[in-house]
C-alpha atoms as a PDB file:
ATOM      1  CA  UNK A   1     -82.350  70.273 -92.237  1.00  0.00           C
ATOM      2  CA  UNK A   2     -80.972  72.625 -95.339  1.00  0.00           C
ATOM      3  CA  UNK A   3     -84.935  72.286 -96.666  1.00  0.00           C
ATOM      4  CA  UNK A   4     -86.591  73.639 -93.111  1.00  0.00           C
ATOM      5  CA  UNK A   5     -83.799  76.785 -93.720  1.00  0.00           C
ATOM      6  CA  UNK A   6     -84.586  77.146 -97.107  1.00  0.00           C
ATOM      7  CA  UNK A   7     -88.436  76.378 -96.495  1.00  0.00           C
ATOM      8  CA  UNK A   8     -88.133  79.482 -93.718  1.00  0.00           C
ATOM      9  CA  UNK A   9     -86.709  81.629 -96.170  1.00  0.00           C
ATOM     10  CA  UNK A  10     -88.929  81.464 -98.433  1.00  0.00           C
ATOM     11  CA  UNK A  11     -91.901  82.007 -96.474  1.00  0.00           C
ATOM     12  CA  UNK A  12     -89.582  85.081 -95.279  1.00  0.00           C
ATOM     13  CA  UNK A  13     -89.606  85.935 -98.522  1.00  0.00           C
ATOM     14  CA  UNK A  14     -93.016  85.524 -99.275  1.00  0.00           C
ATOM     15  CA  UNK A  15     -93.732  87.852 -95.889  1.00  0.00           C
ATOM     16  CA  UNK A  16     -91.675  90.173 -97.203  1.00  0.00           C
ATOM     17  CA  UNK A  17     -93.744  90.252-100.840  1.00  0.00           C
ATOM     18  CA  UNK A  18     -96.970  90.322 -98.587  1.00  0.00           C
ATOM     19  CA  UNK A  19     -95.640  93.287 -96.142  1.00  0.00           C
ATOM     20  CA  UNK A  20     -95.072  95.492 -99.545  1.00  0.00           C
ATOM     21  CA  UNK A  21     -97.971  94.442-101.501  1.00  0.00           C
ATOM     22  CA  UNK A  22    -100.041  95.597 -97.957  1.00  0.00           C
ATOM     23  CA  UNK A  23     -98.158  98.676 -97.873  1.00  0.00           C
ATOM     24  CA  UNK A  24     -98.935  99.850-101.531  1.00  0.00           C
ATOM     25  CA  UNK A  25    -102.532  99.261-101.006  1.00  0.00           C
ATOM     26  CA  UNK A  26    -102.888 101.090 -97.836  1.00  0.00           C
ATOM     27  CA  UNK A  27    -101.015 104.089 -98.980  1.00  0.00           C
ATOM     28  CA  UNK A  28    -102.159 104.455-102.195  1.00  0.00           C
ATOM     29  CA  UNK A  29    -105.574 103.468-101.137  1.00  0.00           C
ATOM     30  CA  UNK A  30    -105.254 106.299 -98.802  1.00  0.00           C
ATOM     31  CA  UNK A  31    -104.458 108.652-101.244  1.00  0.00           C
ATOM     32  CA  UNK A  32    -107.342 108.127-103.550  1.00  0.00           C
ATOM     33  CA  UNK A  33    -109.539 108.034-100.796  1.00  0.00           C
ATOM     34  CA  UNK A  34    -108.412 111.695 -99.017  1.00  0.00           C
ATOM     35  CA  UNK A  35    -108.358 113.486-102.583  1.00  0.00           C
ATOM     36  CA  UNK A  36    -111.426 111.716-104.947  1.00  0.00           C
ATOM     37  CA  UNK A  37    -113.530 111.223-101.590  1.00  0.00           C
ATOM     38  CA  UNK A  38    -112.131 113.619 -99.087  1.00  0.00           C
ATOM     39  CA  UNK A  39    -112.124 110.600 -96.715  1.00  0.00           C
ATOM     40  CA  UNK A  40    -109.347 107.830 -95.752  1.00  0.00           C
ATOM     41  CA  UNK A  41    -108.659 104.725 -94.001  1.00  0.00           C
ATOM     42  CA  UNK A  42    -107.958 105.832 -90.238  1.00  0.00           C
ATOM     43  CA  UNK A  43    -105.517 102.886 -90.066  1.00  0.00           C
ATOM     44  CA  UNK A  44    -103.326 103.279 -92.681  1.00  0.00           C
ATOM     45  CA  UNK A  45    -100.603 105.107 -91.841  1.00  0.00           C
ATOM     46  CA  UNK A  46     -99.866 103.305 -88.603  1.00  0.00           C
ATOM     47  CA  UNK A  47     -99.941  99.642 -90.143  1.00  0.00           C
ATOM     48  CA  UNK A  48     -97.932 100.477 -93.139  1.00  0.00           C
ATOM     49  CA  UNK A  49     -95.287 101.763 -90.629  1.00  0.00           C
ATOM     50  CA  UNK A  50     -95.743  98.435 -88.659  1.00  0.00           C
ATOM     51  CA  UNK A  51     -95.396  96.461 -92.041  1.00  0.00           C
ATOM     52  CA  UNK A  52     -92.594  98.452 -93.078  1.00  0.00           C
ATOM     53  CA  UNK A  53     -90.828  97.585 -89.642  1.00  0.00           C
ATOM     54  CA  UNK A  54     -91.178  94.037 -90.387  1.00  0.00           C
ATOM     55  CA  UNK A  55     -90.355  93.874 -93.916  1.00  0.00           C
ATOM     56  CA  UNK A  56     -86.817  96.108 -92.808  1.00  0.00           C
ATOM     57  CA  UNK A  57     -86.225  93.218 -90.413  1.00  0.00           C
ATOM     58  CA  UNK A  58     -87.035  89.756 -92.692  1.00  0.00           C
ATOM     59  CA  UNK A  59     -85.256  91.635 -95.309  1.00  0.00           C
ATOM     60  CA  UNK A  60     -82.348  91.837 -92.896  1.00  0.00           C
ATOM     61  CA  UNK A  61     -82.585  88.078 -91.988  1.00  0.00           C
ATOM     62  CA  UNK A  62     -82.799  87.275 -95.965  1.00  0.00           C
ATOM     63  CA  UNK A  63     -79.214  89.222 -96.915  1.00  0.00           C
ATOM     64  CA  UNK A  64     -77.595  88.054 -93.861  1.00  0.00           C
ATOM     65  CA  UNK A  65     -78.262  84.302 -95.102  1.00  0.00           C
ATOM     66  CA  UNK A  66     -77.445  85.311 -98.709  1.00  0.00           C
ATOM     67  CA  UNK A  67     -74.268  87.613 -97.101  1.00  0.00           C
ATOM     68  CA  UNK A  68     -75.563  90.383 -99.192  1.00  0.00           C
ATOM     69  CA  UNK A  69     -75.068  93.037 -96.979  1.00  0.00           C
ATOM     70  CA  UNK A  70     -72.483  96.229 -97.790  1.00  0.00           C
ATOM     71  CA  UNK A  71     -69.021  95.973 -96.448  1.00  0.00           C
ATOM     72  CA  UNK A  72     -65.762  96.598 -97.301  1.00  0.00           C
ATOM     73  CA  UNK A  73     -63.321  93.656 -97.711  1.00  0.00           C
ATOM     74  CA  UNK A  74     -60.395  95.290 -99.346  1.00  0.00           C
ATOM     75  CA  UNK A  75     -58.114  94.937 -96.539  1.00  0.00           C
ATOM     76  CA  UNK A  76     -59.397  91.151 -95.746  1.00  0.00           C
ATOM     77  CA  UNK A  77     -59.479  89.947 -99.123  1.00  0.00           C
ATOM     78  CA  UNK A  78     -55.472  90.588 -98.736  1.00  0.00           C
ATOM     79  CA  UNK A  79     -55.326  88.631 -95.412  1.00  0.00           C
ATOM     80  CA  UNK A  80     -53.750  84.845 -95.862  1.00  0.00           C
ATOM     81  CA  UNK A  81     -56.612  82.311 -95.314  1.00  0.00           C
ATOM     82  CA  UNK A  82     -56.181  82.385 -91.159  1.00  0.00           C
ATOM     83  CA  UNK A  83     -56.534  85.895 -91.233  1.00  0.00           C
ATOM     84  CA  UNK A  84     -59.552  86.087 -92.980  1.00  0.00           C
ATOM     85  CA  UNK A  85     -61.002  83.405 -90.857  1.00  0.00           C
ATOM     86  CA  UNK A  86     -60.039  85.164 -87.509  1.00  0.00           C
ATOM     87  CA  UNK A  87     -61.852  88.659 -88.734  1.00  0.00           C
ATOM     88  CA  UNK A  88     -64.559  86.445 -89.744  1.00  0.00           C
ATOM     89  CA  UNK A  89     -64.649  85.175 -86.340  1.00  0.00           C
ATOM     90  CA  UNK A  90     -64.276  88.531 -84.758  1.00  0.00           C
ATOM     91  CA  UNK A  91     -66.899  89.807 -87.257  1.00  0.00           C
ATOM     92  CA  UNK A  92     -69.396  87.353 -86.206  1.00  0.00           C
ATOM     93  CA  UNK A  93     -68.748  87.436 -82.225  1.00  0.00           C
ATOM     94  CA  UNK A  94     -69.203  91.151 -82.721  1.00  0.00           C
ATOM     95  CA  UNK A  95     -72.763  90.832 -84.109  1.00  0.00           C
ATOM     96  CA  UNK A  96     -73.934  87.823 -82.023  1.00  0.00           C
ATOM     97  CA  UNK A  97     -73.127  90.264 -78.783  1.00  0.00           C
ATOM     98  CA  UNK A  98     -75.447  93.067 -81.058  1.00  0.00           C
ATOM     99  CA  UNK A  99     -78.227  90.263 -81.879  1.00  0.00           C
ATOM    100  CA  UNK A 100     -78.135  89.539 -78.446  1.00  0.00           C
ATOM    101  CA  UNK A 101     -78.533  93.419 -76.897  1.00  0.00           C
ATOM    102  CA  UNK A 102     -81.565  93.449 -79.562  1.00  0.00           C
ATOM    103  CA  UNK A 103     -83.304  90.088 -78.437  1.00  0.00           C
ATOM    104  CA  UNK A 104     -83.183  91.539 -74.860  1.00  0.00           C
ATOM    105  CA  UNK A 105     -84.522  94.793 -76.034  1.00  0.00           C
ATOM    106  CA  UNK A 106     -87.026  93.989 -77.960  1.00  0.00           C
ATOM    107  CA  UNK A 107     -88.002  91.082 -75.530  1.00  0.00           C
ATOM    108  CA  UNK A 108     -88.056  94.021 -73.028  1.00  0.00           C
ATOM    109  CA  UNK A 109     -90.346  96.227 -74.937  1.00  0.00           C
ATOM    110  CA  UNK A 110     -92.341  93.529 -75.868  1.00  0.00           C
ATOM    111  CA  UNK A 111     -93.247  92.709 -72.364  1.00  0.00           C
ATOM    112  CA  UNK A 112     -93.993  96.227 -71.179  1.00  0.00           C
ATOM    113  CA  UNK A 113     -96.104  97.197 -74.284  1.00  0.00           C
ATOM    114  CA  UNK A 114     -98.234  93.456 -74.226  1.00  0.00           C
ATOM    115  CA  UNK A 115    -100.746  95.311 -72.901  1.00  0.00           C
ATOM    116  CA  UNK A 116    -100.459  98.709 -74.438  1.00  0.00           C
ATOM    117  CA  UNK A 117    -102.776  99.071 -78.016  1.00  0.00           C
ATOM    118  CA  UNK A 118    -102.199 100.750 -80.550  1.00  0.00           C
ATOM    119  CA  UNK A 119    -103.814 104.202 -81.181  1.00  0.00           C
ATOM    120  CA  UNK A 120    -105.686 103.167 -84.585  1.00  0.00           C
ATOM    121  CA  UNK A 121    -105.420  99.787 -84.829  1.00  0.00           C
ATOM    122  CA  UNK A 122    -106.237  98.556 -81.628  1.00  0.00           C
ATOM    123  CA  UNK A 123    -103.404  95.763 -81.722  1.00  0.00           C
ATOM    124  CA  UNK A 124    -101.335  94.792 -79.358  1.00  0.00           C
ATOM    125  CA  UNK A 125     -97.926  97.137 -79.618  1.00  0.00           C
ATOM    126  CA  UNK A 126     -95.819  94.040 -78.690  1.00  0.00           C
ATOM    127  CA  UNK A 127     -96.606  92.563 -82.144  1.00  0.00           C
ATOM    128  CA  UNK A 128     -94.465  95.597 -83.264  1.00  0.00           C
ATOM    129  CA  UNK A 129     -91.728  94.810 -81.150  1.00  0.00           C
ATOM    130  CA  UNK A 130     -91.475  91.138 -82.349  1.00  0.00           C
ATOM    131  CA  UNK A 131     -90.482  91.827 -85.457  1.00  0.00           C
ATOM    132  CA  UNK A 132     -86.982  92.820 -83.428  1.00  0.00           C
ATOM    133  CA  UNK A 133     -87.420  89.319 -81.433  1.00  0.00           C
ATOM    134  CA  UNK A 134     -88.029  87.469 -84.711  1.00  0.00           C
ATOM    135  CA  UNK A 135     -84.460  89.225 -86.167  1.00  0.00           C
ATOM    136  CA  UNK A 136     -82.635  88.656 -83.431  1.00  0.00           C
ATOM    137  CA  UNK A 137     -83.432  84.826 -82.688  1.00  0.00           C
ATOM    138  CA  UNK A 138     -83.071  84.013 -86.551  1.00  0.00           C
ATOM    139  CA  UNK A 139     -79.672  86.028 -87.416  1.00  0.00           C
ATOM    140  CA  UNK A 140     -78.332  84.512 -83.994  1.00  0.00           C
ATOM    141  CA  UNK A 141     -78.943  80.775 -85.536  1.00  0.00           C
ATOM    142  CA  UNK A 142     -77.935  82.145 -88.629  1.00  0.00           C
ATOM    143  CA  UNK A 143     -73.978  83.349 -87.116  1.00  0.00           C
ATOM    144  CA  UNK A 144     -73.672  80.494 -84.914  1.00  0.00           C
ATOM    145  CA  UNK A 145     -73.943  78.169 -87.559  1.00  0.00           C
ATOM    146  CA  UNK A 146     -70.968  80.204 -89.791  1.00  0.00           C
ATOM    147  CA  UNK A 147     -69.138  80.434 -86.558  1.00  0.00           C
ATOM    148  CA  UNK A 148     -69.391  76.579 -86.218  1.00  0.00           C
ATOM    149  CA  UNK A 149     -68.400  75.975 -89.832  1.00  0.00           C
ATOM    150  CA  UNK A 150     -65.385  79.198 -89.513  1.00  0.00           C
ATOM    151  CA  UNK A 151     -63.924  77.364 -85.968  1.00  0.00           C
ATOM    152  CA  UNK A 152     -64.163  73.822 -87.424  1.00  0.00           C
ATOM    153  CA  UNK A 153     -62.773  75.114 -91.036  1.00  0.00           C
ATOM    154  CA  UNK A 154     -65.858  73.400 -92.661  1.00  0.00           C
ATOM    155  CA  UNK A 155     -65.656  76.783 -94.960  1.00  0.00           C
ATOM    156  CA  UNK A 156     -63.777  77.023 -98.348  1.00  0.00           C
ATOM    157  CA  UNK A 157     -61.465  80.282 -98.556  1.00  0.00           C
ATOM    158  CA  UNK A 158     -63.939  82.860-100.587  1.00  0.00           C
ATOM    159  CA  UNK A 159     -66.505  82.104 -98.069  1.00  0.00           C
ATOM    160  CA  UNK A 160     -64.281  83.484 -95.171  1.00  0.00           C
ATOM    161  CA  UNK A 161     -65.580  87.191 -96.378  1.00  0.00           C
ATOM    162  CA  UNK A 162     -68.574  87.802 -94.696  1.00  0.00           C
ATOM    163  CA  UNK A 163     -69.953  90.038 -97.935  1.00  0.00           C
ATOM    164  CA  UNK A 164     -70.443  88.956-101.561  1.00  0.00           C
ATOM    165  CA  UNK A 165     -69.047  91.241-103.696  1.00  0.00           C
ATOM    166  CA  UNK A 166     -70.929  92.825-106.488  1.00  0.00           C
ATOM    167  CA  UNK A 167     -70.794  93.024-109.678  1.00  0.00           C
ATOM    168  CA  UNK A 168     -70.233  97.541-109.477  1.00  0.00           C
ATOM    169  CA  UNK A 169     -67.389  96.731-107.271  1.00  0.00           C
ATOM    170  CA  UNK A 170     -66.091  94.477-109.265  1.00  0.00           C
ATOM    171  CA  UNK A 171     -65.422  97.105-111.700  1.00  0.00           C
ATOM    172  CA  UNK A 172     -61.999  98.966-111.757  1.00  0.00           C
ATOM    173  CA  UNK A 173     -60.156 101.905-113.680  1.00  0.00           C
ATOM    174  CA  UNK A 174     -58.428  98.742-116.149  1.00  0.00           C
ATOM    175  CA  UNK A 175     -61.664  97.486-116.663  1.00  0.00           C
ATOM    176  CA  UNK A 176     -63.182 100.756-117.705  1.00  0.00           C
ATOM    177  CA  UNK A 177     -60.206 102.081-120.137  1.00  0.00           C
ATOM    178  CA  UNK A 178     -60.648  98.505-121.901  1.00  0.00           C
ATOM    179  CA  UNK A 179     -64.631  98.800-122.632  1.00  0.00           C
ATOM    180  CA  UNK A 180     -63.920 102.748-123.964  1.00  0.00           C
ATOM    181  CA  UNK A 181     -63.757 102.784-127.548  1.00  0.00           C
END
C-alpha cells in the first residue's frame, strides 16, 4: 500500500513540475510574442491561471503528506505526550470538517459549471473546479489515516506535531551569540 501513496505522490509531483514548466512557457511565450511580434497566444493567460490553480492545490496535498506546512507549535511542543495527541486530534477533526465544506463546494461548482466553457479555451470550467475535488478527497485520506494512527497511538511522540520544524526556527538568540566571533 505505502508504494501506491508514494507512487501518487510522485506523479503529484511530477504534475506539479509539468503545471510550472506549462506556465513558464505560456507566459513567457506570451511575452515575446506581444513585444518582438506584436501578437500573442489568446489562451495564455487563462490556462496559466488554471495551471497555477492546480499546482497551488497538489502542492498543498504534497506538504500536508510531508507535514511541511507553517504552524506554530511552541505551546504544544510543551504539552505531555496526551496533550499533544489530543490537539493533534482536534487539529485534524478541524480540517477534515474544512476538507469536507471544500469537497462539497467544489463538487457543487463543478456540477453547475460542467456545461459552462471557458472564454478562451473552450474547456469545460468544471475541470477548474476539480482541482478543489482532487484536494479535498486526497488530504481527507491523508488525515484519516493520522487520525487512525493518533487514536490507536500507532504514532511515536515527535510525530504528534502536526508541522516539521525548520531548520530557521530552529535557530535561537544562544545559538546566534555562539556562531558571532
Amino acid at each position: 500500500m505505502t508504494k501506491v501513496v508514494d507512487l501518487y505522490f510522485k506523479l503529484l509531483k511530477l504534475l506539479i513540475v509539468l503545471c510550472m514548466v506549462v506556465m513558464i512557457v505560456l507566459v513567457f511565450g506570451n511575452v515575446v510574442l506581444r513585444y518582438a511580434f506584436n501578437s500573442g497566444i489568446s489562451v495564455s493567460e487563462e490556462l496559466s491561471r488554471w495551471f497555477f490553480v492546480w499546482m497551488i492545490f497538489l502542492g498543498a496535498l504534497v506538504a500536508l503528506k510531508d507535514r511541511a506546512h507553517l504552524g506554530m507549535n511552541s505551546l504544544v511542543k510543551r504539552l505531555p505526550p496526551a496533550g499533544k495527541r489530543v490537539c493533534l486530534v482536534i487539529g485534524h477533526l478541524l480540517m477534515l470538517y474544512i476538507c469536507g465544506l471544500i469537497v462539497i463546494g467544489s463538487w457543487q461548482q463543478a456540477l453547475i459549471n460542467l456545461n459552462v466553457v471557458a472564454p478562451a479555451s473552450g474547456l469545460s470550467m468544471a475541470l477548474f473546479y476539480a482541482a478543489g475535488l482532487v484536494f479535498g478527497v486526497s488530504a481527507t485520506a491523508i488525515l484519516m489515516y493520522e487520525l487512525y494512527l493518533a487514536l490507536f497511538g500507532k504514532l511515536r511522540d515527535e510525530e504528534s506535531l502536526s508541522v516539521e520544524e525548520s531548520e530557521a526556527a530552529s535557530i535561537t538568540p544562544d545559538n546566534l551569540k555562539s556562531t558571532r566571533p
